[in-house]
C-alpha atoms as a PDB file:
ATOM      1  CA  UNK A   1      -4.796 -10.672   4.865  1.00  0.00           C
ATOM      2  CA  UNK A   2      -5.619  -7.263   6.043  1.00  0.00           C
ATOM      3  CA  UNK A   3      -2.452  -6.888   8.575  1.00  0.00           C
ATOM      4  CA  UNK A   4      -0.217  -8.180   5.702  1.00  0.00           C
ATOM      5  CA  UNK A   5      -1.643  -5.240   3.418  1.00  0.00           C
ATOM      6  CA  UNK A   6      -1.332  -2.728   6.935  1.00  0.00           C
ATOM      7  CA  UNK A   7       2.208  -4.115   6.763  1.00  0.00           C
ATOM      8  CA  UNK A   8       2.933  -3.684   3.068  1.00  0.00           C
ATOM      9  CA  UNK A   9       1.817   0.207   3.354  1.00  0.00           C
ATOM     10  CA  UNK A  10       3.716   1.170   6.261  1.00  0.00           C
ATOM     11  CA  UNK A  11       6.738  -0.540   4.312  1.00  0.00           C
ATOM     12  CA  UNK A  12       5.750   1.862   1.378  1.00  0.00           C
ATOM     13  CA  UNK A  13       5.982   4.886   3.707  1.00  0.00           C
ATOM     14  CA  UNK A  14       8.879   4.171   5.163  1.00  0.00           C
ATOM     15  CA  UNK A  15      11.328   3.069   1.663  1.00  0.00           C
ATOM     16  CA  UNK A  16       9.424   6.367  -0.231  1.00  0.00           C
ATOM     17  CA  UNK A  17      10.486   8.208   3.152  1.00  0.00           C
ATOM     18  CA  UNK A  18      13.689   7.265   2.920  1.00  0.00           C
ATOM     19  CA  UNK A  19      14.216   7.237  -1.021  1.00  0.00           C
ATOM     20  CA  UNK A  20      13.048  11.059  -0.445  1.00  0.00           C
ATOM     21  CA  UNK A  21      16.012  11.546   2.275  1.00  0.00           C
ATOM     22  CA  UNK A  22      18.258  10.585   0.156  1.00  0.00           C
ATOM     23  CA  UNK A  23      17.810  12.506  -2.922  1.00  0.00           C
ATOM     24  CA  UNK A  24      16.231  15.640  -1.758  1.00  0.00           C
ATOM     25  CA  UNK A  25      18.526  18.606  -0.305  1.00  0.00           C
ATOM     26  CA  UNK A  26      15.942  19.246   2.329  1.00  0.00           C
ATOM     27  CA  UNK A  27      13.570  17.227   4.500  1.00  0.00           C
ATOM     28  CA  UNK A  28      10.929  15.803   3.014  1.00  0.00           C
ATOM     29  CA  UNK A  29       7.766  16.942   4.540  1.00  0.00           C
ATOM     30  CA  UNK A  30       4.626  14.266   4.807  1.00  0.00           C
ATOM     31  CA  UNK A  31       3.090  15.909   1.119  1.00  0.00           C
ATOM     32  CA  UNK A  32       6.141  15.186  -0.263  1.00  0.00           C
ATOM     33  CA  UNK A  33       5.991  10.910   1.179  1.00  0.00           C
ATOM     34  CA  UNK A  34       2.503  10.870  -0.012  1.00  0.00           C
ATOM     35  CA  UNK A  35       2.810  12.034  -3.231  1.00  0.00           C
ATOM     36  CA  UNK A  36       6.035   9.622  -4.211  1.00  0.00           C
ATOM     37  CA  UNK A  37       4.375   6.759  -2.441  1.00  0.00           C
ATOM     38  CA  UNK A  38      -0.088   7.360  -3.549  1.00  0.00           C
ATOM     39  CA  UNK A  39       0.915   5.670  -7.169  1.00  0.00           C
ATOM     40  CA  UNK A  40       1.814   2.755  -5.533  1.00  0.00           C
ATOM     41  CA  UNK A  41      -0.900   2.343  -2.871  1.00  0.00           C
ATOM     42  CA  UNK A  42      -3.514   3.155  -5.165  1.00  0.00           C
ATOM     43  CA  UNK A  43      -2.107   0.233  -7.221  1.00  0.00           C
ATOM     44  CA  UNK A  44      -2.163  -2.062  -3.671  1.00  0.00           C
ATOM     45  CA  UNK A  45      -5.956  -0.966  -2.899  1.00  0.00           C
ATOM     46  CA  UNK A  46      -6.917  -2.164  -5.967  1.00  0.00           C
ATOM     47  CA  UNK A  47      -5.026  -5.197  -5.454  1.00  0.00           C
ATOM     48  CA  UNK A  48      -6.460  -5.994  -2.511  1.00  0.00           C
ATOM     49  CA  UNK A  49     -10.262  -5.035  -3.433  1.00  0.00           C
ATOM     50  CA  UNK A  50      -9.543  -7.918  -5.887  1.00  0.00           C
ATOM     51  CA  UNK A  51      -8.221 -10.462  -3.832  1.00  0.00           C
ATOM     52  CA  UNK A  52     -11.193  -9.297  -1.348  1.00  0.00           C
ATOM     53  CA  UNK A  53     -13.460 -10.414  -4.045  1.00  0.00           C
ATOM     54  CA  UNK A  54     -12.171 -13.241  -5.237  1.00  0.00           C
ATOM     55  CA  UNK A  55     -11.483 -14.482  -1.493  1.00  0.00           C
ATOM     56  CA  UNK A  56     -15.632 -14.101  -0.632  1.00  0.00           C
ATOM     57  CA  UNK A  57     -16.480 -15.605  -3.969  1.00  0.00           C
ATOM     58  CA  UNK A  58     -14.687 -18.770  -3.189  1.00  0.00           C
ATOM     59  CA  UNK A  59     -15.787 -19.001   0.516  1.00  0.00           C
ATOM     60  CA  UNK A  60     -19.127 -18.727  -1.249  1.00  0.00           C
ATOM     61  CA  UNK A  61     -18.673 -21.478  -3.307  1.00  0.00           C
ATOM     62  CA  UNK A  62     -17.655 -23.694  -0.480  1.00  0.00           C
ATOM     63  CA  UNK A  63     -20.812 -22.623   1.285  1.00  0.00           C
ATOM     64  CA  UNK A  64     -19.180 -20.129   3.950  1.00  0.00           C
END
């Protein structure tokens, strides 16, 4: 679960990295890839804190 998620933000840095390259004149500098790509990972922290929890509470129920 958690090197799926380490996958699915490197992914996110490297398409917002290269969206950037494409439409900017310059290079984009790292500020620039974090701040078109934190939206998104913010959303995918949350989304993992949830499936976190609900993981544990069903290994719970099945007396893990």
């Amino acid at each position: 679960l958690t090197l799926a998620q380490i996958h699915a933000l490197r992914r996110l840095q490297t398409e917002s990295l290269q969206g950037l390259r494409s439409r900017l004149v310059r290079k984009p500098r790292l500020i620039d890839v974090l701040r078109g790509a934190g939206g998104i990972a913010a959303m995918l922290f949350a989304l993992a804190v949830r499936n976190a929890q609900e993981t544990t509470e069903a290994m719970r129920s099945r007396g893990f």
